[in-house]
N, C-alpha and C. Protein backbone atom coordinates (compact mmCIF):
# COMPACT_ATOMS: atom_id res chain seq x y z
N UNK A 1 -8.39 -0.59 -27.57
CA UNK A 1 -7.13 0.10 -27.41
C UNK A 1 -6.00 -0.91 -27.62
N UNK A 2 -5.15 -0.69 -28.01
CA UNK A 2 -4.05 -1.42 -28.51
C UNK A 2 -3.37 -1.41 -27.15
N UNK A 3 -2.17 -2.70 -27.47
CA UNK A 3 -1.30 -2.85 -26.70
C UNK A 3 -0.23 -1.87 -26.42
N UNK A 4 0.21 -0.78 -27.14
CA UNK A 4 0.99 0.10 -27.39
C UNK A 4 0.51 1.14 -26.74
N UNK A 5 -0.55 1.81 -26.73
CA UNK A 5 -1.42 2.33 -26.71
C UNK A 5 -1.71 2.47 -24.87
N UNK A 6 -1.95 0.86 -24.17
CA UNK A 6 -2.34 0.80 -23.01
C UNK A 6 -0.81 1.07 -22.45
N UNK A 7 0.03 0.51 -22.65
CA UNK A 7 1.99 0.86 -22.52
C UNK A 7 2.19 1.91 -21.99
N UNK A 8 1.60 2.91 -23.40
CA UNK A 8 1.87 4.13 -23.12
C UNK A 8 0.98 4.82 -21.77
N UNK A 9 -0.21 4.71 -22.02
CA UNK A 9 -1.08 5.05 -20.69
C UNK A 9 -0.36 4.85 -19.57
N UNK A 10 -0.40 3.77 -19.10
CA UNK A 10 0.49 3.67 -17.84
C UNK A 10 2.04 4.18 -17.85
N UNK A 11 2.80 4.13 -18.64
CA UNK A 11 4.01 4.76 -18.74
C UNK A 11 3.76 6.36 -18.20
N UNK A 12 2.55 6.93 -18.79
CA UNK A 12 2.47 8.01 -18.48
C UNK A 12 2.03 8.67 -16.93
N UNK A 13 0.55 7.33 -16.52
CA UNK A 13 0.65 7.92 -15.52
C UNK A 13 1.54 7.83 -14.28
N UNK A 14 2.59 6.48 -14.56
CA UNK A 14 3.67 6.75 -13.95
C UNK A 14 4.18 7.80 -14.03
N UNK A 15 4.95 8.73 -14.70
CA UNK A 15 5.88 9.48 -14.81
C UNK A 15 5.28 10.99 -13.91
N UNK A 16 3.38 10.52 -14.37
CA UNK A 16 2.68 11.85 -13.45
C UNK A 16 2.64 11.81 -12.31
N UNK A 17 2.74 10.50 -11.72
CA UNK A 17 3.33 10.48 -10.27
C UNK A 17 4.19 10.47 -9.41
N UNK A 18 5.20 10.16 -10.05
CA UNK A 18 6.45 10.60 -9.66
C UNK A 18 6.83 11.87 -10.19
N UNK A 19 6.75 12.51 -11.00
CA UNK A 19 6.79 14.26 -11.22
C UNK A 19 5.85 15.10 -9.70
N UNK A 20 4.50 14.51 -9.55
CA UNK A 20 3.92 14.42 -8.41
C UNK A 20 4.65 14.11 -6.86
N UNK A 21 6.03 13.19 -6.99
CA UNK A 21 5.90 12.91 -5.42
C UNK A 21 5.37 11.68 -4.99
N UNK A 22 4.53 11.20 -5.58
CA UNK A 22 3.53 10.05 -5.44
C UNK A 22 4.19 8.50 -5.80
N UNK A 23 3.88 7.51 -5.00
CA UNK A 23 4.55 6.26 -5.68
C UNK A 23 3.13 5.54 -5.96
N UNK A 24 3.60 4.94 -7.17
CA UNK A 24 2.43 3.83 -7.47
C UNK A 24 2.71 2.41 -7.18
N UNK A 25 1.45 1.94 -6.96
CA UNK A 25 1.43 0.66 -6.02
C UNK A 25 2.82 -0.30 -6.83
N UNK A 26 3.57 -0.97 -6.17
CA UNK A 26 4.57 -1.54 -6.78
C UNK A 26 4.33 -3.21 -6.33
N UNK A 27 3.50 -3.30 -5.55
CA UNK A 27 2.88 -5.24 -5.46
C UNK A 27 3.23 -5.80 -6.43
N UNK A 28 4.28 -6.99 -6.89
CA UNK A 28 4.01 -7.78 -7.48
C UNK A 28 2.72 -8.32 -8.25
N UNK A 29 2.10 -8.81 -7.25
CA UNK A 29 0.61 -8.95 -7.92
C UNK A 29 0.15 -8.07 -8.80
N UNK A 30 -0.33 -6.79 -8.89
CA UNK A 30 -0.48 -5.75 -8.73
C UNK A 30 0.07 -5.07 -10.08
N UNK A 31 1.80 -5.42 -10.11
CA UNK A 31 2.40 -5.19 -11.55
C UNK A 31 2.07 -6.19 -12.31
N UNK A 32 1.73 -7.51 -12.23
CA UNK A 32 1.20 -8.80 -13.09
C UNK A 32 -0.20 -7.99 -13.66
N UNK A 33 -0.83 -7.96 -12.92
CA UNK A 33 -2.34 -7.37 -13.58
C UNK A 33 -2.69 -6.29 -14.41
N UNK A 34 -1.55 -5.23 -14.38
CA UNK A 34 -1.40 -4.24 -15.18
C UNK A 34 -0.95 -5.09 -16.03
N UNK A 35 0.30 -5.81 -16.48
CA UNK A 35 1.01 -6.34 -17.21
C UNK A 35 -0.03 -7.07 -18.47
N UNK A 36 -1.34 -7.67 -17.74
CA UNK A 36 -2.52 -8.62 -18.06
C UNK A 36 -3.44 -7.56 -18.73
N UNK A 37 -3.65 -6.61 -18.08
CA UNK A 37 -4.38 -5.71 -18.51
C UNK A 37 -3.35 -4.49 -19.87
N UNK A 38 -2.26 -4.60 -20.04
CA UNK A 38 -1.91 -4.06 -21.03
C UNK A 38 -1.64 -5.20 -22.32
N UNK A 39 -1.58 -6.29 -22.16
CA UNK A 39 -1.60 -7.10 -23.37
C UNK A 39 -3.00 -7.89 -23.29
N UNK A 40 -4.43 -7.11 -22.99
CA UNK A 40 -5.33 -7.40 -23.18
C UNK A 40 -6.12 -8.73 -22.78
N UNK A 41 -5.05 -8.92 -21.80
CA UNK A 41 -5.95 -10.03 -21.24
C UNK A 41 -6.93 -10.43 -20.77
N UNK A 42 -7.14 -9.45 -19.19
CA UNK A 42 -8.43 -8.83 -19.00
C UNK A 42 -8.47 -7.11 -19.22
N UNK A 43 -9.89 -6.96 -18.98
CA UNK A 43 -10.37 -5.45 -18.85
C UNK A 43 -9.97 -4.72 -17.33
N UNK A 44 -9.90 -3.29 -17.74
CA UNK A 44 -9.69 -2.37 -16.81
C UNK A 44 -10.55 -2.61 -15.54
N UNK A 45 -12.10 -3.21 -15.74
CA UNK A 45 -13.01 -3.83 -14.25
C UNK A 45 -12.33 -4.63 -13.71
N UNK A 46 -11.80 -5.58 -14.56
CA UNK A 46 -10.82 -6.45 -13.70
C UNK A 46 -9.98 -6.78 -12.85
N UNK A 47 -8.98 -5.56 -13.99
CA UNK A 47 -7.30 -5.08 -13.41
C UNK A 47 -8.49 -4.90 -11.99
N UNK A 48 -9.37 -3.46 -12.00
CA UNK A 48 -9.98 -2.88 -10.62
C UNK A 48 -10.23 -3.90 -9.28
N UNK A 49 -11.14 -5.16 -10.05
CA UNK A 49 -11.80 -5.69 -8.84
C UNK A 49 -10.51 -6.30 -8.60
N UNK A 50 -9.57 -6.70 -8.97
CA UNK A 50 -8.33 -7.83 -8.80
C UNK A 50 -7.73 -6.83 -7.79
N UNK A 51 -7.49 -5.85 -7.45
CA UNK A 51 -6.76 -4.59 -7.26
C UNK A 51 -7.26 -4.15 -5.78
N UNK A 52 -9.00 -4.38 -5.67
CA UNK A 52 -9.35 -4.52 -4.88
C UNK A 52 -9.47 -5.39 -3.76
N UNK A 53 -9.17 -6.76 -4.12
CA UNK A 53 -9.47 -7.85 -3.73
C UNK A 53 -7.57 -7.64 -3.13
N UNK A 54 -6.42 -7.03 -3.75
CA UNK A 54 -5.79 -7.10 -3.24
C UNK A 54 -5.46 -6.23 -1.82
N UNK A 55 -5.95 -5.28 -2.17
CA UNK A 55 -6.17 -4.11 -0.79
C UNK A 55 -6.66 -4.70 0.36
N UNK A 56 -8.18 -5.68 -0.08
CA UNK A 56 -8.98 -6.48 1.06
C UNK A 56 -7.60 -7.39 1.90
N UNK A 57 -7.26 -7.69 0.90
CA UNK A 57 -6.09 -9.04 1.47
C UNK A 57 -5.51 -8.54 2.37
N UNK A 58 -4.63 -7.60 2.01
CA UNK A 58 -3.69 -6.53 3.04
C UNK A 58 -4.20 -6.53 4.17
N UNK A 59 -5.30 -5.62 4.06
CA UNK A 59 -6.30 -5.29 5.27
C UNK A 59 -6.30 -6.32 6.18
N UNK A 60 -6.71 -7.28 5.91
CA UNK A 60 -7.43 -8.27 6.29
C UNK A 60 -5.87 -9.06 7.20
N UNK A 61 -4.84 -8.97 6.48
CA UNK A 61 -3.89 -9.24 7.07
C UNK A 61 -3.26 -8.53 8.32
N UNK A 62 -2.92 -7.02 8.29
CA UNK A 62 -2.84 -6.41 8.87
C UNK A 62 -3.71 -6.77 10.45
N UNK A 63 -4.53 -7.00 10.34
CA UNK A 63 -5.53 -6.84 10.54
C UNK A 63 -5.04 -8.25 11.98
N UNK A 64 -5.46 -8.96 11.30
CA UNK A 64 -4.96 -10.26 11.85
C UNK A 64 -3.78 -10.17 12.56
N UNK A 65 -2.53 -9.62 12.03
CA UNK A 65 -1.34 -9.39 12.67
C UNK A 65 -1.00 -8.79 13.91
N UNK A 66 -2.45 -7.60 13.59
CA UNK A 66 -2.49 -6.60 15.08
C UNK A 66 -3.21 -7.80 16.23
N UNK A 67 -4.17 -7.86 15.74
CA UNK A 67 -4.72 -8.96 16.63
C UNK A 67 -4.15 -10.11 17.63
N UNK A 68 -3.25 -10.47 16.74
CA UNK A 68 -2.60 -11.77 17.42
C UNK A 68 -1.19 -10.86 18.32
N UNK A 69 -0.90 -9.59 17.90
CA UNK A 69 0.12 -9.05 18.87
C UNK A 69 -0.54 -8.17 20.07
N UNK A 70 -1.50 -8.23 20.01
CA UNK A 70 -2.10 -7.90 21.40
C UNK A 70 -2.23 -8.66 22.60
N UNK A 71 -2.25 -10.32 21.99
CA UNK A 71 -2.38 -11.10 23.06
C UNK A 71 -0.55 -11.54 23.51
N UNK A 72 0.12 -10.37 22.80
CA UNK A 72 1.69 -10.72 23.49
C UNK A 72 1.89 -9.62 24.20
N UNK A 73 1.42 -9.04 24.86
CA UNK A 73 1.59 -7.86 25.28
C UNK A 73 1.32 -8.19 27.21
């Protein structure tokens, strides 16, 4: 698939989500990897596991944050 091609894809399913109501993930990170993944840098598994690995992070942060505010309580 061309670079033009992947552009458009995402251009589009933006526009279906916000016609939707819906926001798409706007992470920095997140827009880099699409960015990577539309000028073919890596593959769509990639963009995924990268995508995933960013969700874990979150989590994992969150996560931690609650934790350590329990012992201020």
């Amino acid at each position: 698939m061309s670079e033009e091609k992947r552009r458009a894809v995402f251009e589009s399913v933006q526009d279906k989500a916000r016609k939707a109501g819906l926001e798409l993930e706007n992470d920095p990170v997140f827009l880099k990897g699409i960015e990577r993944w539309i000028i073919g840098e890596i593959d769509i598994a990639t963009l995924r596991g990268d995508y995933l690995d960013l969700l874990v992070r979150r989590e994992d942060s969150a996560w931690l944050k609650h934790q350590s505010n329990k012992g201020k309580r």
